[in-house]
Protein backbone atom coordinates (compact mmCIF):
# COMPACT_ATOMS: atom_id res chain seq x y z
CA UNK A 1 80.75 214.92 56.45
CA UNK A 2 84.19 216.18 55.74
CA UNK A 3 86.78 216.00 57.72
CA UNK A 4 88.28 218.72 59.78
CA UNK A 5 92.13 217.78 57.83
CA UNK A 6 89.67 218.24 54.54
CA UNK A 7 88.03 221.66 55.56
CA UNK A 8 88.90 223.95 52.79
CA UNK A 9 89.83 221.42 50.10
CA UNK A 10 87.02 222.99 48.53
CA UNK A 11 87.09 226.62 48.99
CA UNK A 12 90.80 227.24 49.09
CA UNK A 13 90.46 228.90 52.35
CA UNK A 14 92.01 228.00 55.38
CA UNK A 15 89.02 226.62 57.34
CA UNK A 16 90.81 224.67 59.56
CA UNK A 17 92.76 227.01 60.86
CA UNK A 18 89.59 229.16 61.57
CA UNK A 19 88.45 226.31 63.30
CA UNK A 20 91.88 226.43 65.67
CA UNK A 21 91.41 229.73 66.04
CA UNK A 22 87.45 229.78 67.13
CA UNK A 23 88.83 226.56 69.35
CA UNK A 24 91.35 228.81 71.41
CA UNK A 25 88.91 230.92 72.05
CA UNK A 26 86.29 229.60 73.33
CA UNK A 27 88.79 227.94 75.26
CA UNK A 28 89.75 230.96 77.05
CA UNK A 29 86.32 230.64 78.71
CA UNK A 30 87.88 227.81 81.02
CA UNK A 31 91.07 230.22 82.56
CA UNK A 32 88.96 231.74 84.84
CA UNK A 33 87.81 228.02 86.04
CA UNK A 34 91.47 226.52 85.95
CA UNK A 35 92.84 229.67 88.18
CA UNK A 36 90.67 229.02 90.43
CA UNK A 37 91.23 225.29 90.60
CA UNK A 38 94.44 225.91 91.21
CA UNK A 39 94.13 228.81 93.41
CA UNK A 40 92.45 225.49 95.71
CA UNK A 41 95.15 223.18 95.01
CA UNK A 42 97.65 225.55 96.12
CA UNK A 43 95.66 226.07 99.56
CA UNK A 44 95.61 222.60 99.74
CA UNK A 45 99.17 222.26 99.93
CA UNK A 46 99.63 225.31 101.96
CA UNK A 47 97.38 224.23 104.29
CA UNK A 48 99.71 220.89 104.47
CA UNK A 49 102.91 222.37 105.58
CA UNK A 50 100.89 224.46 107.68
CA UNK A 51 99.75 221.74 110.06
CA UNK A 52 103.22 219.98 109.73
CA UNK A 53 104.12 223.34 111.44
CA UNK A 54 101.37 223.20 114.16
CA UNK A 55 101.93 219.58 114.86
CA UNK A 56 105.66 220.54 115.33
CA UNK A 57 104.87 222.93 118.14
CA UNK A 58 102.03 220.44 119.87
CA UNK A 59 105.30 218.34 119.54
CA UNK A 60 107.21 220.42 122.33
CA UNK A 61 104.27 221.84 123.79
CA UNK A 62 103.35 217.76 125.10
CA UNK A 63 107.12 217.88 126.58
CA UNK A 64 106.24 221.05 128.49
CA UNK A 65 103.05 219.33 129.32
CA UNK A 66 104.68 216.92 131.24
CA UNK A 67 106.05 217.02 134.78
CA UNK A 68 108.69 214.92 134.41
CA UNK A 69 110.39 217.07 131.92
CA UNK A 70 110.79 219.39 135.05
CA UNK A 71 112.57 216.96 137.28
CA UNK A 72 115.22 215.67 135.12
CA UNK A 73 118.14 214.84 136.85
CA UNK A 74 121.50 214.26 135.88
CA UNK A 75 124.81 212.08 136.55
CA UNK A 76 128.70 212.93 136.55
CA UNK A 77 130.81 210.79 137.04
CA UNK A 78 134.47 211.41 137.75
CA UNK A 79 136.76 208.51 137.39
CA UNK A 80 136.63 204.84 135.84
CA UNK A 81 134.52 202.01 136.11
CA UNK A 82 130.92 203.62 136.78
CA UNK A 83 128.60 204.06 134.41
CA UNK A 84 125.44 206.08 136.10
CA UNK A 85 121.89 206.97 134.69
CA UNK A 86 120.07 209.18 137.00
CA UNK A 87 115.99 209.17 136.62
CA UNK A 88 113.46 211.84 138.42
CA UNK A 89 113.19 210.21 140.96
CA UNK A 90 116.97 210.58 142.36
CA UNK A 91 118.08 212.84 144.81
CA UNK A 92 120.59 214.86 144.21
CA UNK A 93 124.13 214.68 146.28
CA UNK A 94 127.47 213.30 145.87
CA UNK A 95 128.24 209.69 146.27
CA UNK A 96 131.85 207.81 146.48
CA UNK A 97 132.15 204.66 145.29
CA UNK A 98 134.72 201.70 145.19
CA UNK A 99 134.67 198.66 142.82
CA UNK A 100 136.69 195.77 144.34
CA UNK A 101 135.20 193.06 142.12
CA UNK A 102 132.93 192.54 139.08
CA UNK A 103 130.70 190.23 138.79
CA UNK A 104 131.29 187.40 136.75
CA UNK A 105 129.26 184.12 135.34
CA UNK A 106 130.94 180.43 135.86
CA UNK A 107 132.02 177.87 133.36
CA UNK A 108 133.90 174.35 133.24
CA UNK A 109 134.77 171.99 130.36
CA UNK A 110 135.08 168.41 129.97
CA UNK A 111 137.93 166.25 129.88
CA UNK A 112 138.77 165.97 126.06
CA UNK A 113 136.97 163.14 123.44
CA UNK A 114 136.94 162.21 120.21
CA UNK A 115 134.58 164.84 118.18
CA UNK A 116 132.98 161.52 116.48
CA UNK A 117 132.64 159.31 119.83
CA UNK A 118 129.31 158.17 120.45
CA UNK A 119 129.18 158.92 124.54
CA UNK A 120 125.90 156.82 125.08
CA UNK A 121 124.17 153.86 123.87
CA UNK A 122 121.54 154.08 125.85
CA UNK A 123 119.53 157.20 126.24
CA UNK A 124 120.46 158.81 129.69
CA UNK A 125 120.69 162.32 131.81
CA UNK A 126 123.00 164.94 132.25
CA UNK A 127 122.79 166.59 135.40
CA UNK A 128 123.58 170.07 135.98
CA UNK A 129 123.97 171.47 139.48
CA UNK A 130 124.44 174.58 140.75
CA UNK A 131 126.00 176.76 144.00
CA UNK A 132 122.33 177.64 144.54
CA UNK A 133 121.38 174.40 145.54
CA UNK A 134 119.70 173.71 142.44
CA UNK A 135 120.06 171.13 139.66
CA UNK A 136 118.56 170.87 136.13
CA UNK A 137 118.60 167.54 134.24
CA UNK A 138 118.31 167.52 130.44
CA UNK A 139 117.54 164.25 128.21
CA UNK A 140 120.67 162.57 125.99
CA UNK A 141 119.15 160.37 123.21
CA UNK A 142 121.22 157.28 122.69
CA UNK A 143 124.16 157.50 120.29
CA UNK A 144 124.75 161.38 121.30
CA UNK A 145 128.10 162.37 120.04
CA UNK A 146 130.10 165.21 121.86
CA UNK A 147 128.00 167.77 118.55
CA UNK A 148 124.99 166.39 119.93
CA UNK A 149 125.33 166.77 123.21
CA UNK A 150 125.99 170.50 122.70
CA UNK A 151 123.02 170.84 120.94
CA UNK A 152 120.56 169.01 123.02
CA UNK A 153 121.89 171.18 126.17
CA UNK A 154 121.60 174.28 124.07
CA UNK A 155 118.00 173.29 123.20
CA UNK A 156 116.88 173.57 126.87
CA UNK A 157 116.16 176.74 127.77
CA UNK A 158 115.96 176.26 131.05
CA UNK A 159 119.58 174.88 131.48
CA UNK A 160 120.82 177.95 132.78
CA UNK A 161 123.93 177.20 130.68
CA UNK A 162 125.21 177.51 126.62
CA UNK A 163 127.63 175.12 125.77
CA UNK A 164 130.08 175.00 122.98
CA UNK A 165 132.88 172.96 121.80
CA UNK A 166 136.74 174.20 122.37
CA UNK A 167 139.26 171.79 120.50
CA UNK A 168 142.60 171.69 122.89
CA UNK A 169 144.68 169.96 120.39
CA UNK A 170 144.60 166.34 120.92
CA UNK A 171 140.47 166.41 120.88
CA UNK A 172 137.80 168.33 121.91
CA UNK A 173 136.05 169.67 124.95
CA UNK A 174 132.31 170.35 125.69
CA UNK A 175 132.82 173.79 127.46
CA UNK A 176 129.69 175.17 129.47
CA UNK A 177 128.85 178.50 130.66
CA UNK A 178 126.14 180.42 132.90
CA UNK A 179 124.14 182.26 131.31
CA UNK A 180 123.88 184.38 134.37
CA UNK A 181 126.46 186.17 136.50
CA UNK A 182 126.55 185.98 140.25
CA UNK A 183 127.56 183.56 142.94
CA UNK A 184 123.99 181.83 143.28
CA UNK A 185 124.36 180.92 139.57
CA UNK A 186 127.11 179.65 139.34
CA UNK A 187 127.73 176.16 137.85
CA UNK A 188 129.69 173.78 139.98
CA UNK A 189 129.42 170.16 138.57
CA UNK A 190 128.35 168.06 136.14
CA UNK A 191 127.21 164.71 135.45
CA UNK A 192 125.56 161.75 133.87
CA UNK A 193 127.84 160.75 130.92
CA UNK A 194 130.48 158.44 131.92
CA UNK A 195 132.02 159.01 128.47
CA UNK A 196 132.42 162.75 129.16
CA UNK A 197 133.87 163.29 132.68
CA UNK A 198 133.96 167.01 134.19
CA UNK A 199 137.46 168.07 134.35
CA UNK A 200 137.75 169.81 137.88
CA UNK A 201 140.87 171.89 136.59
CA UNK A 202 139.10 174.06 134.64
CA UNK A 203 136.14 175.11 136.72
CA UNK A 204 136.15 178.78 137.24
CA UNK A 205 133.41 179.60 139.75
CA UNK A 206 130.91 182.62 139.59
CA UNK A 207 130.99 186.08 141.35
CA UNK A 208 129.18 188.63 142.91
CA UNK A 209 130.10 192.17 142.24
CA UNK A 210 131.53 193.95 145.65
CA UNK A 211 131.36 197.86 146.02
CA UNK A 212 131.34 200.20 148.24
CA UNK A 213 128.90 203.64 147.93
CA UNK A 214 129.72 206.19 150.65
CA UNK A 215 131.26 203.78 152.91
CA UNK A 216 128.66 201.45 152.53
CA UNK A 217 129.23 197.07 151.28
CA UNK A 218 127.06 196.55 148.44
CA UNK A 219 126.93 192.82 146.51
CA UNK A 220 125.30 192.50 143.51
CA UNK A 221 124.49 189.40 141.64
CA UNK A 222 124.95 191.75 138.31
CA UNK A 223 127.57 194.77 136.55
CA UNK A 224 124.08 196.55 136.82
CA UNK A 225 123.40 197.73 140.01
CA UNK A 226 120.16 199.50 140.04
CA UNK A 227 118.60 201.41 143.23
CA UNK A 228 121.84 200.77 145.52
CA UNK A 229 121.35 204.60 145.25
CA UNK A 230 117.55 205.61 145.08
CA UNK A 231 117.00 206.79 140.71
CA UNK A 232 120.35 205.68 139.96
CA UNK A 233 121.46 202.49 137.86
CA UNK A 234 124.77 201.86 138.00
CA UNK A 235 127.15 199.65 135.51
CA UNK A 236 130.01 198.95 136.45
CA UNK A 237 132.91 198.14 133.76
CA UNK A 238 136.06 197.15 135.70
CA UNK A 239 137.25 197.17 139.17
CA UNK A 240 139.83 199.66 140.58
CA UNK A 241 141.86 200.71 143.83
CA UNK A 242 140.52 204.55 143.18
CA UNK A 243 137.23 205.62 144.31
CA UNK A 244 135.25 207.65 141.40
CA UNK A 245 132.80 210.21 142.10
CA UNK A 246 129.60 209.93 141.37
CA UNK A 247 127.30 213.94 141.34
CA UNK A 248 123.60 213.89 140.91
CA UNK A 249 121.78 217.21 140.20
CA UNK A 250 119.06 218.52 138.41
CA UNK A 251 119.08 218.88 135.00
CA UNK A 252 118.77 222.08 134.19
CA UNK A 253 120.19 222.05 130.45
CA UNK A 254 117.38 219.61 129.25
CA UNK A 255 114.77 221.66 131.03
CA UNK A 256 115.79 224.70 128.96
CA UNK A 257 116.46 222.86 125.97
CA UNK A 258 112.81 221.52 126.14
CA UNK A 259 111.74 225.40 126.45
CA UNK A 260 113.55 226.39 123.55
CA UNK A 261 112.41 224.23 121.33
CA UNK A 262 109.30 225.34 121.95
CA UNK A 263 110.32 228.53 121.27
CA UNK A 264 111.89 227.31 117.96
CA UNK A 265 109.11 225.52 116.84
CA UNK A 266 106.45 228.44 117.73
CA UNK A 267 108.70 230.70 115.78
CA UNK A 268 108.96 228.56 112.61
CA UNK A 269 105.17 227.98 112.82
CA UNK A 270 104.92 231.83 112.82
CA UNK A 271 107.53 231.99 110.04
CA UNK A 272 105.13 229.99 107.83
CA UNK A 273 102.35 231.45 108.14
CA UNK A 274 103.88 234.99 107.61
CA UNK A 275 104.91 233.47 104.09
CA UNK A 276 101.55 232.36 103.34
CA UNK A 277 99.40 235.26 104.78
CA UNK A 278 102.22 237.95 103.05
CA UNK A 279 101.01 240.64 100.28
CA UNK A 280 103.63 241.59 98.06
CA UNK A 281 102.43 244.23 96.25
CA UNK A 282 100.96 244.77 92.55
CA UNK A 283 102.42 242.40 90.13
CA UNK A 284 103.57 240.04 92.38
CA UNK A 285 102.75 236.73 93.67
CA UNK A 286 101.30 236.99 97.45
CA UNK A 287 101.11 233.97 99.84
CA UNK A 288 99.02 231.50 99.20
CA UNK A 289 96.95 231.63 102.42
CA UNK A 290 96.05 235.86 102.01
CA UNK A 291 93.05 236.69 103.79
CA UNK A 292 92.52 233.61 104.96
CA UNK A 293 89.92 233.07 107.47
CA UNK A 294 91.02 229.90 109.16
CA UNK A 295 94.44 231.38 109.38
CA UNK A 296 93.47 234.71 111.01
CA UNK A 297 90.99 232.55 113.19
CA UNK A 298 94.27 229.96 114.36
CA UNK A 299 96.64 233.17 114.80
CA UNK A 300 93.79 234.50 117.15
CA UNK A 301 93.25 231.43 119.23
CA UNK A 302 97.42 231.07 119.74
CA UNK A 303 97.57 234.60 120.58
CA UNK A 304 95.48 234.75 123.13
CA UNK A 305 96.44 231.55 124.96
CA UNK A 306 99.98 232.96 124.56
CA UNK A 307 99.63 236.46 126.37
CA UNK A 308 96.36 235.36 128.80
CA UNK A 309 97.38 235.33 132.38
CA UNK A 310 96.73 231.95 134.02
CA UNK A 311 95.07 233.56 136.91
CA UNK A 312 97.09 231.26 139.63
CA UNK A 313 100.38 230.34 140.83
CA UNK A 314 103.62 232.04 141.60
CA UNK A 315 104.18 232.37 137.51
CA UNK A 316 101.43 233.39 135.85
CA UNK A 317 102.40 234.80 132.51
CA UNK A 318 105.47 233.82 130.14
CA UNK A 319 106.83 237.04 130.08
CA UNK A 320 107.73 236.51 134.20
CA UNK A 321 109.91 234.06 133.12
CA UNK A 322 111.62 236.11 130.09
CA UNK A 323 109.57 235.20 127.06
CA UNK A 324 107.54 237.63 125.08
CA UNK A 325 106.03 237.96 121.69
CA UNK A 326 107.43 240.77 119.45
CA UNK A 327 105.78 242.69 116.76
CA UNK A 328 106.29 240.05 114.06
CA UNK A 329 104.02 238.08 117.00
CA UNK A 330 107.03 235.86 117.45
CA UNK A 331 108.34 234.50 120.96
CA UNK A 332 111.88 236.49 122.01
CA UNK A 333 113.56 235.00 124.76
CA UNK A 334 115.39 237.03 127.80
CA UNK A 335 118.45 234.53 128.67
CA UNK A 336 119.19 235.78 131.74
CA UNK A 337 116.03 235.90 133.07
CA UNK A 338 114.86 232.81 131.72
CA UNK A 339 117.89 231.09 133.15
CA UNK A 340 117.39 232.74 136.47
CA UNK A 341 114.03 231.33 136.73
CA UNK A 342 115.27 227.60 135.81
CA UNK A 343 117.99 227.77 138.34
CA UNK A 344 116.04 229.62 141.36
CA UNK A 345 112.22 227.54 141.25
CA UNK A 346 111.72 224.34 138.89
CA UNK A 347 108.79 223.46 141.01
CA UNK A 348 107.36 227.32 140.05
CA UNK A 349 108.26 226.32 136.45
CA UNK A 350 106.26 223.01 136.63
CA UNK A 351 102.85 224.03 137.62
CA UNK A 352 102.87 226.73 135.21
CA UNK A 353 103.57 224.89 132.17
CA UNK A 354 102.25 221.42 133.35
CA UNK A 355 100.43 222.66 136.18
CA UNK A 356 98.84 219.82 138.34
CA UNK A 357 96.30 218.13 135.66
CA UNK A 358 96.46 217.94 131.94
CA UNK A 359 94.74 220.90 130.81
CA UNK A 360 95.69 222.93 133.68
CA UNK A 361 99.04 224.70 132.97
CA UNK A 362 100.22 226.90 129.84
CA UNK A 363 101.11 223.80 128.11
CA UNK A 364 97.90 221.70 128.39
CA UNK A 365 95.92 225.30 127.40
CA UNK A 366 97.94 225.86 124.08
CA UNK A 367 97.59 221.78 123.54
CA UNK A 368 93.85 221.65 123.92
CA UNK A 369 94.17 224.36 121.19
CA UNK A 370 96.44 223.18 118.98
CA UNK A 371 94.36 220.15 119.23
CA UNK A 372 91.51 221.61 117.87
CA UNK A 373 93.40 223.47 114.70
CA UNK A 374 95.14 220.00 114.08
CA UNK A 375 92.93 216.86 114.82
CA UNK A 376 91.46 215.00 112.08
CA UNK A 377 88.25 217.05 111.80
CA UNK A 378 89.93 220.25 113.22
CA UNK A 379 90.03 223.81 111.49
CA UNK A 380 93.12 222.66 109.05
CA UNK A 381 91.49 219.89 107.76
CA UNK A 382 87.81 220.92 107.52
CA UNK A 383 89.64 223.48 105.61
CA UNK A 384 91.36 221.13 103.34
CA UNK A 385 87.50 219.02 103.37
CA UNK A 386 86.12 222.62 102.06
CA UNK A 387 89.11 223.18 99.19
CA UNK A 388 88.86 220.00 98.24
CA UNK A 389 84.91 219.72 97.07
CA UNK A 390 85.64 223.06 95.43
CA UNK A 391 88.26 221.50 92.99
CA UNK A 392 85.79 218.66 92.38
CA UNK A 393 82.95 220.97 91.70
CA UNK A 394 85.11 223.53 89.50
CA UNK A 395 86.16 220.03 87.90
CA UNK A 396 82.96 219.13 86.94
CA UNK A 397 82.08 222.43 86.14
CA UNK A 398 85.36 222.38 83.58
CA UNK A 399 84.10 219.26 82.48
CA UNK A 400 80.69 220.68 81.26
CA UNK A 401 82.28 223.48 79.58
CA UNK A 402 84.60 221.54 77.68
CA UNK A 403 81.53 219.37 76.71
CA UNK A 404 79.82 222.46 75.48
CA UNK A 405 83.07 223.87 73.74
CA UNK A 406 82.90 220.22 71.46
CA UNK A 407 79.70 220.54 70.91
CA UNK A 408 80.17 224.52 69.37
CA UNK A 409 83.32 222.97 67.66
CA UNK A 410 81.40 219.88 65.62
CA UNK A 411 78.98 222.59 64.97
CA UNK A 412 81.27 224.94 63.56
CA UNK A 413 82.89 222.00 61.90
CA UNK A 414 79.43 221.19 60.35
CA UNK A 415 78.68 224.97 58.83
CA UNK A 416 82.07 225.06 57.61
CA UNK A 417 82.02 221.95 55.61
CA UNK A 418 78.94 222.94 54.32
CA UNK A 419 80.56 226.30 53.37
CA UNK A 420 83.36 224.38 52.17
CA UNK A 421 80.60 222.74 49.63
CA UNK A 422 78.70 225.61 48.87
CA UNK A 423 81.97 227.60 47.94
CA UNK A 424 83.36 224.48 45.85
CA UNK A 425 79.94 224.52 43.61
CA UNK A 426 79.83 227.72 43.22
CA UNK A 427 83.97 227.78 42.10
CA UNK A 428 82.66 224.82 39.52
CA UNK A 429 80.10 226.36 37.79
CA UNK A 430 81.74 229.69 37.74
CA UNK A 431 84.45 227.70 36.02
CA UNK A 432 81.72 226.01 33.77
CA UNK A 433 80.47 229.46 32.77
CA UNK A 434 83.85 231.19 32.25
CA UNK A 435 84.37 227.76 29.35
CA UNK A 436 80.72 228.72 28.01
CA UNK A 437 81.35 232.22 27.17
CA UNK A 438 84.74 231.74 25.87
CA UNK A 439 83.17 229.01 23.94
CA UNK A 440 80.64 231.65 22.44
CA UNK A 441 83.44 234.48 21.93
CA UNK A 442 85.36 231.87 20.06
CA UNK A 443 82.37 231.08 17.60
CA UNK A 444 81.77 234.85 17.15
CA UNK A 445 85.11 235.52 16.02
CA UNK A 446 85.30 232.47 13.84
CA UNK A 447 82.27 234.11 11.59
């Protein structure tokens, strides 16, 4: 069998293009099949961003869901020295408070040695005792130099101590310091080596921080002072002869940041699908998610768990608190009122977005729903399951037609070539013939 290049070598006629042609269109029986594969592949991907959307918005609706969002407190601090960090659990009020002293860790040095000397040649103990009554010995191997020794203490880590080597000019020092601040840890002599002797001079004992809150003494073995006032963790950075000021109060700029994003994120969700579920007339391209059943069925469910009265409490309905929905179904927010509400009754605000169990307030409603639309075998992805085995199936169903489109093709291929043959035979002897009779025509004219 010919070749499809060779198709009317024969002939003269240009089968090969008819076969191109007969090709392309039979071809044109897969559009339909390829639209709507990627009619599904666009869902697919719309359905994607979609529940990037949702998840965003079960994102802030979980912060709303929680009652410590509602008691956030916060700390102001007026002077220098404090650092506060107020928790929930702080009461608010106004504190006064005095550093006279920072805590400090200890540390002493050795009288000075040759870097090189070997301080033992036996193995022996270094002894290291502390204001706290307590004393921690650590093992010298024989033929320790001063490195050594450094090492060997640094190796315990129960030495309470890091030591390092300070060269003063005519040799070098082993230099040890606490590893903790505070009077109890402080490190007040050493022993053991009689090649390294403790050099009294430079011991420079530990500290307790001193401070006064409201009038009252406070030590602290630390710069971090935590529950000297109930919530509040104090650092403190340097010590001064001015008081600073220290205000605790609730925080109600993070409690209405956490409602608006909600409000953002609800909004953007709506945004999205608006896009998607959009018709834009004849001619032109609509969103991909028009008509949609899972979206009208998602836009129902938030709809109603965003107008439906909770049936208890002193707030029972967003819009008492200055949030609506608009006609685009979006969330619009009354400042004022929503402000007013913060400001007047957090507690009011607290059971009815986290209301006293999980599922009990606004917020653990819309989360049980937006759990459903977004969990792994919620409404989005059984969606996605549902798009997906149509793409495979209008695959396979591409793949058969194709099949059948080769098959027509090697058939058409087949008739032509035998066209092809037919045609060159019948060009050959219609050649043959034409040379016969002018063979004859000749002869008759020669008599």
């Amino acid at each position: 069998m010919a070749s499809i290049s060779a198709l009317g070598v024969g002939s003269g006629l240009d089968l090969s293009g008819l076969v191109d042609q007969l090709r392309a269109a039979e071809r044109q029986k897969l559009v339909p099949v390829l639209e709507q594969q990627s009619a599904q592949k666009t869902k697919i991907s719309a359905y994607g961003r979609l529940q990037s959307a949702m998840e965003r918005v079960q994102t802030a609706v979980s912060s709303l869901n929680d009652t410590a969002t509602f008691k956030q407190q916060k700390s102001t601090v007026t002077g220098d020295g404090v650092l506060a960090n107020a928790s929930q659990t702080a009461n608010p009020g106004r504190y006064e408070i005095s550093v006279t002293q920072l805590a400090r860790g200890s540390s002493v040095a050795s009288q000075s040695v040759a870097l090189n000397d070997e301080l033992s040649a036996t193995p022996t103990t270094l002894k290291l005792e502390f204001a706290s009554g307590s004393a921690i010995d650590i093992d010298i191997a024989a033929g320790s130099t001063l490195s050594d020794v450094r090492d060997q203490i640094n190796a315990t880590k129960e030495s309470g101590v890091t030591a390092s080597l300070i060269n003063d000019g005519t040799g070098y020092r082993l230099a040890l310091s606490s590893k903790e601040t505070g009077k109890e840890a402080s490190l007040t002599k050493f022993s053991g080596l009689n090649s390294l002797e403790m050099d009294a001079t430079t011991l420079r004992a530990g500290q307790d921080a001193e401070l006064d809150v409201n009038g009252i003494s406070i030590t602290s073995k630390t710069n971090r002072v935590e529950e000297a006032i109930q919530g509040v963790t104090l650092d403190l950075t340097e010590a001064s002869d001015k008081p600073v000021t220290l205000v605790i109060e609730r925080d109600q700029e993070a409690l209405r940041g956490a409602i608006d994003e909600f409000v953002k994120n609800y909004n953007e969700m709506k945004s999205t699908v608006g896009r998607m579920t959009k018709f834009n007339g004849e001619g032109e391209i609509s969103g991909e998610l028009i008509g949609d059943r899972t979206v009208r069925t998602i836009e129902n469910r938030l709809r109603q768990d965003v107008t439906s009265d909770l049936g208890e409490g002193d707030i029972q309905r967003l819009s008492q608190i200055g949030i609506s929905l608009d006609k685009q179904g979006r969330l619009e927010v009354d400042d004022d009122k929503l402000n007013e509400a913060i400001a007047s009754d957090p507690a009011a605000l607290s059971g009815f977005f986290a209301g006293d169990t999980k599922d009990a307030g606004f917020a653990g409603r819309l989360n049980t729903t937006l759990e459903a639309i977004t969990k792994e075998d919620g409404l989005i992805q059984s969606s996605v399951g549902s798009a997906e085995l149509r793409v495979d199936s209008l695959e396979q169903r591409k793949l058969r037609m194709e099949s059948s489109i080769e098959r027509s093709m090697e058939r058409y291929r087949k008739q032509f070539s035998q066209l092809d043959g037919m045609i060159a035979q019948m060009n050959s002897m219609s050649s043959y013939l034409g040379q016969q009779f002018d063979l004859l025509s000749n002869m008759q004219k020669a008599k």
